[in-house]
N, C-alpha and C. Protein backbone atom coordinates (compact mmCIF):
# COMPACT_ATOMS: atom_id res chain seq x y z
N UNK A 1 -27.74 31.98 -29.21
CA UNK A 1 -26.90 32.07 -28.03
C UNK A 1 -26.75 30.68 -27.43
N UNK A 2 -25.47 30.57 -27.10
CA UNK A 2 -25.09 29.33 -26.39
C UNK A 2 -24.89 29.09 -24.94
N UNK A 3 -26.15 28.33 -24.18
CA UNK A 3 -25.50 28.07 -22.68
C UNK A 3 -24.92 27.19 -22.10
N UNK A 4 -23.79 27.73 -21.78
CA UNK A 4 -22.77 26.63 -21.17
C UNK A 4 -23.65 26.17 -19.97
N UNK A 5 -23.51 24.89 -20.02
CA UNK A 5 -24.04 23.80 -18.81
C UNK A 5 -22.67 23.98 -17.99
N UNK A 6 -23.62 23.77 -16.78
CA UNK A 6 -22.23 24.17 -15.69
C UNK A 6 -21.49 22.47 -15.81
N UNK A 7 -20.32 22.24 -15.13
CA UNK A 7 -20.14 20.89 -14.72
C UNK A 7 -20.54 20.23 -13.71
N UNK A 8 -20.84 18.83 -13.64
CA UNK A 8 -21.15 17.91 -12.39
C UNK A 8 -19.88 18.07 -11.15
N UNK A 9 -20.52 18.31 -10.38
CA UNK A 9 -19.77 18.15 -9.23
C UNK A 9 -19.30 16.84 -8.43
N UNK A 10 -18.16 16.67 -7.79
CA UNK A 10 -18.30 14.71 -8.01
C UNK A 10 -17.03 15.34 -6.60
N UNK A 11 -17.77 14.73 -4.82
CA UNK A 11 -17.18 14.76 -4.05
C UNK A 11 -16.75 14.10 -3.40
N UNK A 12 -15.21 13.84 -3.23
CA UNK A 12 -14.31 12.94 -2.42
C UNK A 12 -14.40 13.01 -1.21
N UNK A 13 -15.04 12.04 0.45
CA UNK A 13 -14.70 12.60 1.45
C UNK A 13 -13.81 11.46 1.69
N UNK A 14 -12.84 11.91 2.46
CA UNK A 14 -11.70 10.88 2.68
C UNK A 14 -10.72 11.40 3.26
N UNK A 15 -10.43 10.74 4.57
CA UNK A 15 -9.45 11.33 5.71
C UNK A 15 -8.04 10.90 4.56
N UNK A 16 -7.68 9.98 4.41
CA UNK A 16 -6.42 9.45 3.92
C UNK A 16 -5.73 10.17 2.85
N UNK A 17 -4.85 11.17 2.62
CA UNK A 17 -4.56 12.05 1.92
C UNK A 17 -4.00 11.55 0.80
N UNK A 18 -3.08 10.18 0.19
CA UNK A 18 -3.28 9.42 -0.72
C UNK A 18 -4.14 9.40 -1.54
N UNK A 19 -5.21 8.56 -1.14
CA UNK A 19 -6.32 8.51 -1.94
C UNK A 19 -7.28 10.00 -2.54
N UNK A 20 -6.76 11.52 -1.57
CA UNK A 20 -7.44 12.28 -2.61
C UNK A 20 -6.19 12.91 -3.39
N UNK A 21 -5.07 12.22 -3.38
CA UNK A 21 -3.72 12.68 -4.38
C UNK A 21 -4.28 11.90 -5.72
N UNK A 22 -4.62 10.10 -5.43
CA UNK A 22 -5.19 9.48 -6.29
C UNK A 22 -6.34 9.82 -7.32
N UNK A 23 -7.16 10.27 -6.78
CA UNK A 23 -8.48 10.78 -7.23
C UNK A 23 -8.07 12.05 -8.24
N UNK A 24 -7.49 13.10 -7.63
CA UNK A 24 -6.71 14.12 -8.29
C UNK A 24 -6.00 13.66 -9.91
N UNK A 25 -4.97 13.14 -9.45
CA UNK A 25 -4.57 12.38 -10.34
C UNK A 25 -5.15 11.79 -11.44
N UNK A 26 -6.29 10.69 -11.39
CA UNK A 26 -6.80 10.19 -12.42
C UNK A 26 -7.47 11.13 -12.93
N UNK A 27 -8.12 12.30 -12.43
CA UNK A 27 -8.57 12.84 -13.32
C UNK A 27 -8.37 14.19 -14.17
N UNK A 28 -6.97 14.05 -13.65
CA UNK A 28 -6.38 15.07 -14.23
C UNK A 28 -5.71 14.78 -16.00
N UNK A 29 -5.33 13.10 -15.04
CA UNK A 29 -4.61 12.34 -16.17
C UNK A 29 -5.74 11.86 -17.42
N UNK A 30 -7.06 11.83 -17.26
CA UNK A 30 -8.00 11.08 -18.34
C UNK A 30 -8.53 12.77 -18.68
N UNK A 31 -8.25 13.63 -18.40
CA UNK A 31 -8.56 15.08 -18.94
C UNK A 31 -10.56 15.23 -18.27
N UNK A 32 -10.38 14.85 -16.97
CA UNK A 32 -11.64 15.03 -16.85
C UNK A 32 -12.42 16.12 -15.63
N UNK A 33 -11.52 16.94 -15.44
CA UNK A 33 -11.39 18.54 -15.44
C UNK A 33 -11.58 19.50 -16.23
N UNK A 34 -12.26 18.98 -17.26
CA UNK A 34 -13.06 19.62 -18.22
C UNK A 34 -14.51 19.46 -18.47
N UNK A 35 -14.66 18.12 -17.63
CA UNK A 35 -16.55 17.64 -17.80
C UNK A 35 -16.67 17.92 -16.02
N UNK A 36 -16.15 17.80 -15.13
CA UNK A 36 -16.55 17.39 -13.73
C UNK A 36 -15.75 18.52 -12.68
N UNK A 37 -16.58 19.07 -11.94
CA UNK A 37 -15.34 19.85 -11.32
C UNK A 37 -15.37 18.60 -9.31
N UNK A 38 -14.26 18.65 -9.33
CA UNK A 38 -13.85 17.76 -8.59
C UNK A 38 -13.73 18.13 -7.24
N UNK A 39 -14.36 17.79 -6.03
CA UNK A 39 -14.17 18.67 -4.50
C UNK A 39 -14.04 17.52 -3.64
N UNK A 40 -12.54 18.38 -3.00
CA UNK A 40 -12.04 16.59 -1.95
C UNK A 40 -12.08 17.69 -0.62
N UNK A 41 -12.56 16.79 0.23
CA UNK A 41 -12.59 17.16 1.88
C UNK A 41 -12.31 15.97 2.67
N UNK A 42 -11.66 16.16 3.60
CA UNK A 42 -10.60 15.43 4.44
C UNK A 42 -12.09 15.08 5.62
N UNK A 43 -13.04 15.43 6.02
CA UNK A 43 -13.83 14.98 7.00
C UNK A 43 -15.36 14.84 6.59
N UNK A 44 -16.10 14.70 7.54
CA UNK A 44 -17.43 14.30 7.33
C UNK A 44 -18.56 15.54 7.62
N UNK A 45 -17.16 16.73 8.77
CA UNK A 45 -17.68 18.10 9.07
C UNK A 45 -17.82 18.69 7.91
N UNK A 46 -16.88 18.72 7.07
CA UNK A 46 -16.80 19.64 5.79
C UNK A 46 -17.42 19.27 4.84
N UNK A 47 -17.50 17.83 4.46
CA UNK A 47 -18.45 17.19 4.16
C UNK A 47 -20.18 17.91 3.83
N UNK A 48 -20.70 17.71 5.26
CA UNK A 48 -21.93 18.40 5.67
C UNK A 48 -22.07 19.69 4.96
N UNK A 49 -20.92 20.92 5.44
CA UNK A 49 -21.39 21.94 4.84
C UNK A 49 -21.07 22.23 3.52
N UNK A 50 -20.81 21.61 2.94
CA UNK A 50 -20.73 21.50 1.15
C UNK A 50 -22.31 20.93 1.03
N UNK A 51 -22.71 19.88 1.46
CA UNK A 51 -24.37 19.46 1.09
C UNK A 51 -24.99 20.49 1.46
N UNK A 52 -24.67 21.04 2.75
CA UNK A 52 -25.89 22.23 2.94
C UNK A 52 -25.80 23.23 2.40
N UNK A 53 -24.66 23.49 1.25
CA UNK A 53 -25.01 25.05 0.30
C UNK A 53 -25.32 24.33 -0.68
N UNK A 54 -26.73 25.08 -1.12
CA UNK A 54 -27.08 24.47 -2.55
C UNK A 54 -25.84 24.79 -3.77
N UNK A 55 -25.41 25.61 -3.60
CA UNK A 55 -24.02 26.06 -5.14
C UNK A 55 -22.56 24.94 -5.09
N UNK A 56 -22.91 24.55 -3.60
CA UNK A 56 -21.65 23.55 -3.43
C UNK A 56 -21.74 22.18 -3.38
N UNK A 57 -23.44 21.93 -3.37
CA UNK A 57 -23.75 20.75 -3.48
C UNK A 57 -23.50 19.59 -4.47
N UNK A 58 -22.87 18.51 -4.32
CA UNK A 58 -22.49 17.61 -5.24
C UNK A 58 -23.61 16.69 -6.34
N UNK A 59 -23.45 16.43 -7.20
CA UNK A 59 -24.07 15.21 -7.85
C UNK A 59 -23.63 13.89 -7.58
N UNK A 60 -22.77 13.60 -7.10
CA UNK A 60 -21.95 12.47 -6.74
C UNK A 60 -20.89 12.84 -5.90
N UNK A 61 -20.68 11.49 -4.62
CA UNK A 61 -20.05 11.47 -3.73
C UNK A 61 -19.81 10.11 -3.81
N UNK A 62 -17.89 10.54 -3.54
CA UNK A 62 -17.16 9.55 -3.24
C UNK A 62 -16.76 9.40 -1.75
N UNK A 63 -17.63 8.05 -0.82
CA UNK A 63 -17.02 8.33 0.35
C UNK A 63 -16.42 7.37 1.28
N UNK A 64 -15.91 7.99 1.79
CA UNK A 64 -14.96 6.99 2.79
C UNK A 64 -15.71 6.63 4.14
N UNK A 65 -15.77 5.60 4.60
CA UNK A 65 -15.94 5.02 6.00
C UNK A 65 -15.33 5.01 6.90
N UNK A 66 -14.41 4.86 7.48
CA UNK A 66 -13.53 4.61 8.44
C UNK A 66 -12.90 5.98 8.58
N UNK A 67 -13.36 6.93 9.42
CA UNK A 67 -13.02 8.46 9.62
C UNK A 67 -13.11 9.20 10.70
N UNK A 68 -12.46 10.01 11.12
CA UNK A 68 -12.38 10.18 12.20
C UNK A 68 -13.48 11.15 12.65
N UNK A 69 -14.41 11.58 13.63
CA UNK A 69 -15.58 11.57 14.11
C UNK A 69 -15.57 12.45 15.48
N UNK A 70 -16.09 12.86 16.26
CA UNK A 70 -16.81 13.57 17.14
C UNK A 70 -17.47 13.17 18.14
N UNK A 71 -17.00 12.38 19.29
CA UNK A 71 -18.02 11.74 20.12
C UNK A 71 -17.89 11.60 21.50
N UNK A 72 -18.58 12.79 22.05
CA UNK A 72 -18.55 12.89 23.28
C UNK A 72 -17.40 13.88 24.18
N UNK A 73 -17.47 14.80 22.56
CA UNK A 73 -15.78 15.74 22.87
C UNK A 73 -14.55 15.38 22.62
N UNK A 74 -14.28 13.97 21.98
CA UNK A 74 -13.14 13.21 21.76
C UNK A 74 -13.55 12.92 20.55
N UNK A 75 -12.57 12.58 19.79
CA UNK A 75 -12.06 12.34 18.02
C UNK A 75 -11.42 11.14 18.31
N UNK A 76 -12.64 9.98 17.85
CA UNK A 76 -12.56 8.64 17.29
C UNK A 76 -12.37 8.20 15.81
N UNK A 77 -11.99 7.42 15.38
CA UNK A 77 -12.45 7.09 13.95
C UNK A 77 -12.71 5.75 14.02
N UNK A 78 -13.95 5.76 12.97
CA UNK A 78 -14.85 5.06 13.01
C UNK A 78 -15.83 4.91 11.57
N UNK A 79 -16.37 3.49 11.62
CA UNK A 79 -17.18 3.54 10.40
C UNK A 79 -18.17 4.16 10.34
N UNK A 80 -18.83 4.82 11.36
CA UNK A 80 -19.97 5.43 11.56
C UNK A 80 -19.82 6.53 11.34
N UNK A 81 -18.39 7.33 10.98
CA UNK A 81 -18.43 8.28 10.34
C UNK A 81 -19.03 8.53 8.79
N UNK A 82 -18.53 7.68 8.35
CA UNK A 82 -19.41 7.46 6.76
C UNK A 82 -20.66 6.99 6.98
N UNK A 83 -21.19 6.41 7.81
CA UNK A 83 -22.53 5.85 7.90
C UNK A 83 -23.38 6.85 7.97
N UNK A 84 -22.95 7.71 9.20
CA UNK A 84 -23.52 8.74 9.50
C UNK A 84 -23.83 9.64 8.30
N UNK A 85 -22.76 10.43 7.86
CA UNK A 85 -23.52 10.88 6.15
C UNK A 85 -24.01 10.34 5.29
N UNK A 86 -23.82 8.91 5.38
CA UNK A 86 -24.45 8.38 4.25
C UNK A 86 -26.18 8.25 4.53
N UNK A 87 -26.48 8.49 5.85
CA UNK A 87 -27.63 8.76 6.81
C UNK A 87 -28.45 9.80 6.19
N UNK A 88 -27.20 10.99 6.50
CA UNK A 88 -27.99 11.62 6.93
C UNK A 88 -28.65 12.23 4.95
N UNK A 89 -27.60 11.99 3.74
CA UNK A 89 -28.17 12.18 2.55
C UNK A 89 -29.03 11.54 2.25
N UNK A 90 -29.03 10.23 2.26
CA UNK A 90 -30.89 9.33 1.87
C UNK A 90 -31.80 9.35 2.81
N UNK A 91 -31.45 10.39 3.96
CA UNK A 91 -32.67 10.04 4.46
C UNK A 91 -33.78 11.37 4.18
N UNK A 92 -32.68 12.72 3.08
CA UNK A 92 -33.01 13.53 3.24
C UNK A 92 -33.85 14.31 1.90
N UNK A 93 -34.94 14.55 1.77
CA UNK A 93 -35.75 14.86 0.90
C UNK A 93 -34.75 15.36 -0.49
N UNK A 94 -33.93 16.32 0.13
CA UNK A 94 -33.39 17.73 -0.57
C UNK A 94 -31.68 17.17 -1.01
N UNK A 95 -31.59 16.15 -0.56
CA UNK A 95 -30.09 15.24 -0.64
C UNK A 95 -30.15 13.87 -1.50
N UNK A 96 -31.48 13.39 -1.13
CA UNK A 96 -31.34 11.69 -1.63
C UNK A 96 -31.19 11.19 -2.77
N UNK A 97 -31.17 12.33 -3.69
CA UNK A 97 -31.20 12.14 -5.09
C UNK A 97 -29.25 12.04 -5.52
N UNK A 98 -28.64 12.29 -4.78
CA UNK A 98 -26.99 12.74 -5.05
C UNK A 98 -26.82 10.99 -4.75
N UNK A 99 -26.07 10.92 -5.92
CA UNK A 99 -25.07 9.05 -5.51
C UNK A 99 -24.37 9.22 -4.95
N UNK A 100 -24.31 7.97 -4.22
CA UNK A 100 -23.32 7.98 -3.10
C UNK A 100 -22.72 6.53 -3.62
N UNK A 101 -21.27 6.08 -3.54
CA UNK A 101 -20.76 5.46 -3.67
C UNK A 101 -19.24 5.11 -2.53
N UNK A 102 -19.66 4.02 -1.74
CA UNK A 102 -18.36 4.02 -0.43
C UNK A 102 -17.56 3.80 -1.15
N UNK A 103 -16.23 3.88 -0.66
CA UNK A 103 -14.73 4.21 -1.53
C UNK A 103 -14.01 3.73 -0.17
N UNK A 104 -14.29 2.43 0.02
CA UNK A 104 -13.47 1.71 1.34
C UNK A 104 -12.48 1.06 1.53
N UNK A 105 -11.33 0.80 2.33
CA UNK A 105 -10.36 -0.22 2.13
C UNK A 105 -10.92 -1.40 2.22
N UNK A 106 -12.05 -1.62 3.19
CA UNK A 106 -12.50 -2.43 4.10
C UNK A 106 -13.31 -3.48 3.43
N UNK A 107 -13.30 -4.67 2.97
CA UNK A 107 -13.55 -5.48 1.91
C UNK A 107 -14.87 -6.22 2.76
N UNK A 108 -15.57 -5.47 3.75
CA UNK A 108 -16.20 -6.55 4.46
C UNK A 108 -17.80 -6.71 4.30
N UNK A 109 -18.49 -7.82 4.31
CA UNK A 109 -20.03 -7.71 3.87
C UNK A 109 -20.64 -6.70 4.67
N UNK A 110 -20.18 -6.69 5.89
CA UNK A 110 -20.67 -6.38 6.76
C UNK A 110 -21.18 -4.78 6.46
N UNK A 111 -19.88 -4.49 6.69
CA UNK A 111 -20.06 -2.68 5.93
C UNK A 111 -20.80 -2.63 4.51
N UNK A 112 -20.70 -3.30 3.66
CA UNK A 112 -21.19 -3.83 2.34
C UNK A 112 -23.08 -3.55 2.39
N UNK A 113 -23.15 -4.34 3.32
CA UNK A 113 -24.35 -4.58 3.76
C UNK A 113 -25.13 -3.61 4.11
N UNK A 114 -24.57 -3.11 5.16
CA UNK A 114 -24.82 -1.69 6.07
C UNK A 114 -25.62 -0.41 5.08
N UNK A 115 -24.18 -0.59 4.10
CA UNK A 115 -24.25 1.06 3.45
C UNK A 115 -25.44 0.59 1.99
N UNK A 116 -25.61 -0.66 1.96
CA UNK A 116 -26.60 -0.87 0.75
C UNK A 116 -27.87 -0.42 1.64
N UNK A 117 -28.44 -0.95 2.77
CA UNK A 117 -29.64 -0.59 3.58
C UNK A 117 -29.64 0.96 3.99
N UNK A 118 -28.37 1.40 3.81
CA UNK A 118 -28.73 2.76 4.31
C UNK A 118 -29.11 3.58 2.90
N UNK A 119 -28.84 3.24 1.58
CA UNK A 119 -28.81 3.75 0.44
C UNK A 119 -27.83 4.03 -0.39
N UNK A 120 -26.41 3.50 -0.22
CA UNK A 120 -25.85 3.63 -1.04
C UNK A 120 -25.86 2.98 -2.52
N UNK A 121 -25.55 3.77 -3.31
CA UNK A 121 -25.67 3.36 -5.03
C UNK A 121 -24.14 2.40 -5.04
N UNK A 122 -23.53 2.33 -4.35
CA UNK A 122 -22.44 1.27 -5.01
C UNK A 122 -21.44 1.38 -3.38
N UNK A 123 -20.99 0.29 -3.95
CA UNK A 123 -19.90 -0.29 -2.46
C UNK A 123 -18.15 -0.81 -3.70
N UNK A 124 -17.02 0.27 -3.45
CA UNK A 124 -15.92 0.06 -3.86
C UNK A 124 -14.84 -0.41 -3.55
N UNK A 125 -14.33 -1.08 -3.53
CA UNK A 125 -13.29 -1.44 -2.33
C UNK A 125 -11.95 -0.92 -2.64
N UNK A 126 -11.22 -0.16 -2.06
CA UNK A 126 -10.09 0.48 -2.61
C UNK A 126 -8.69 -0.80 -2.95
N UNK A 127 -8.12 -0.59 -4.12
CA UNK A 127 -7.06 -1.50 -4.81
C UNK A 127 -7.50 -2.66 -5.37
N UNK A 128 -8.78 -2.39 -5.79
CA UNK A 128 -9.53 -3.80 -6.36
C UNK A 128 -10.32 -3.29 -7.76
N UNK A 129 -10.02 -1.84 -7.77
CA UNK A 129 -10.51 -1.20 -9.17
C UNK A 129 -9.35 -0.34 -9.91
N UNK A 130 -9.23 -0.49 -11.22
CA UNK A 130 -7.91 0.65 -12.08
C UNK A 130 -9.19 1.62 -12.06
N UNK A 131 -8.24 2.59 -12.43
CA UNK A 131 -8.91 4.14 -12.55
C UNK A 131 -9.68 4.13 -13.81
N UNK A 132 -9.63 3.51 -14.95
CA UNK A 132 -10.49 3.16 -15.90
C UNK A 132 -11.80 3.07 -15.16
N UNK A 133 -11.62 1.53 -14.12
CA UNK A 133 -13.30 1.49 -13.75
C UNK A 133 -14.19 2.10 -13.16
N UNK A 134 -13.00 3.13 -12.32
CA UNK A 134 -13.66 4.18 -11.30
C UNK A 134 -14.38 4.84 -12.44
N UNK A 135 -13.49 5.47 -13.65
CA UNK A 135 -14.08 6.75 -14.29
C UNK A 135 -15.41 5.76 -15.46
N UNK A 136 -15.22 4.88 -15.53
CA UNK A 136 -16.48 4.15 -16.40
C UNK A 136 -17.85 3.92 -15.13
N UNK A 137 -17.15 4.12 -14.10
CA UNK A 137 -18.31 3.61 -13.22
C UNK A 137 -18.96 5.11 -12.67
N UNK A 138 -18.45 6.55 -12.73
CA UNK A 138 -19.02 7.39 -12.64
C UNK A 138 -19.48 7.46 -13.85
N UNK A 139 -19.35 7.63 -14.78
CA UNK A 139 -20.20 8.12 -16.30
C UNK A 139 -21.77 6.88 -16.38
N UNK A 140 -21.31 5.84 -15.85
CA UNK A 140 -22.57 4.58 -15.84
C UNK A 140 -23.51 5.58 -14.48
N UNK A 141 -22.60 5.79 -13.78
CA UNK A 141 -24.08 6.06 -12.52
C UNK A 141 -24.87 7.50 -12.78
N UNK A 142 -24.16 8.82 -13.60
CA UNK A 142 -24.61 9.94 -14.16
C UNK A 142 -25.41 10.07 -15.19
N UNK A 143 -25.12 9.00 -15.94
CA UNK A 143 -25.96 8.40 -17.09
C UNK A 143 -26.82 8.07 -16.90
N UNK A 144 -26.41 6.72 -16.20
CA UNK A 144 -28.49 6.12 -16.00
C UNK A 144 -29.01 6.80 -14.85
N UNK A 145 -28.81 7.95 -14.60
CA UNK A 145 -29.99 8.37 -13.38
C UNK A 145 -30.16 10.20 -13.89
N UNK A 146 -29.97 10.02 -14.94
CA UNK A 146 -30.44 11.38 -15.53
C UNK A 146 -29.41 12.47 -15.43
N UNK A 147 -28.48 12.27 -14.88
CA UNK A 147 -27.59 13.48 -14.21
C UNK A 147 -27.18 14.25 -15.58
């Protein structure tokens, strides 16, 4: 008897609706909707409750920084929206093991910096990678960490 291995889960958060047309796209186009099942969410709310069901939980996350946020009853956007999850997964026993990789416009050390101390596995800068490197650079980070 043969058991099908389920697929890796690999999650986009990203306000900018482009970039999850993009994401869509490449991997529709390299046929990789057959190894990965792919989950895009527009916030950092929806975000959350995908990590907190274990069946919806990702192996990899693609995420965005600059998003709009919750603060004080008013909807800012802000980098601390991505910071904030990127927080709250490495800091978390039952989470820290999922890659995280920022997927930013924002070319700056600063943020660079930030999201390496907080735990991120990689810092991307959006229009500075072809979709080749995105999809060679998920199979490198699933690979070498056992996934």
């Amino acid at each position: 008897m043969e058991i099908q291995k389920s697929k890796q889960k690999l999650l986009l958060v990203d306000d900018n609706e482009l970039t999850r047309i993009y994401f869509r796209e490449v991997f529709w186009l390299h046929g990789l909707e057959f190894r990965y099942e792919l989950i895009m969410t527009e916030n950092v709310e929806q975000a959350s409750k995908l990590l907190d069901n274990e069946t919806t939980r990702p192996d990899i996350i693609f995420l965005g920084l600059v998003m709009p946020m919750k603060v004080n009853g008013s909807t800012i956007t802000s980098p601390e929206a991505g910071f904030n999850i990127l927080r709250k997964i490495k800091s978390n026993p039952v989470l820290r093991h999922i890659k995280v990789i920022i997927f930013s416009a924002f070319d700056k050390k600063e943020y660079q910096d930030q999201a390496k101390a907080l735990g991120a596995d990689a810092y991307l800068v959006k229009g500075q990678n072809l979709p080749q490197d995105i999809l060679n650079f998920v199979s490198n980070v699933l690979e070498n960490h056992g996934q």
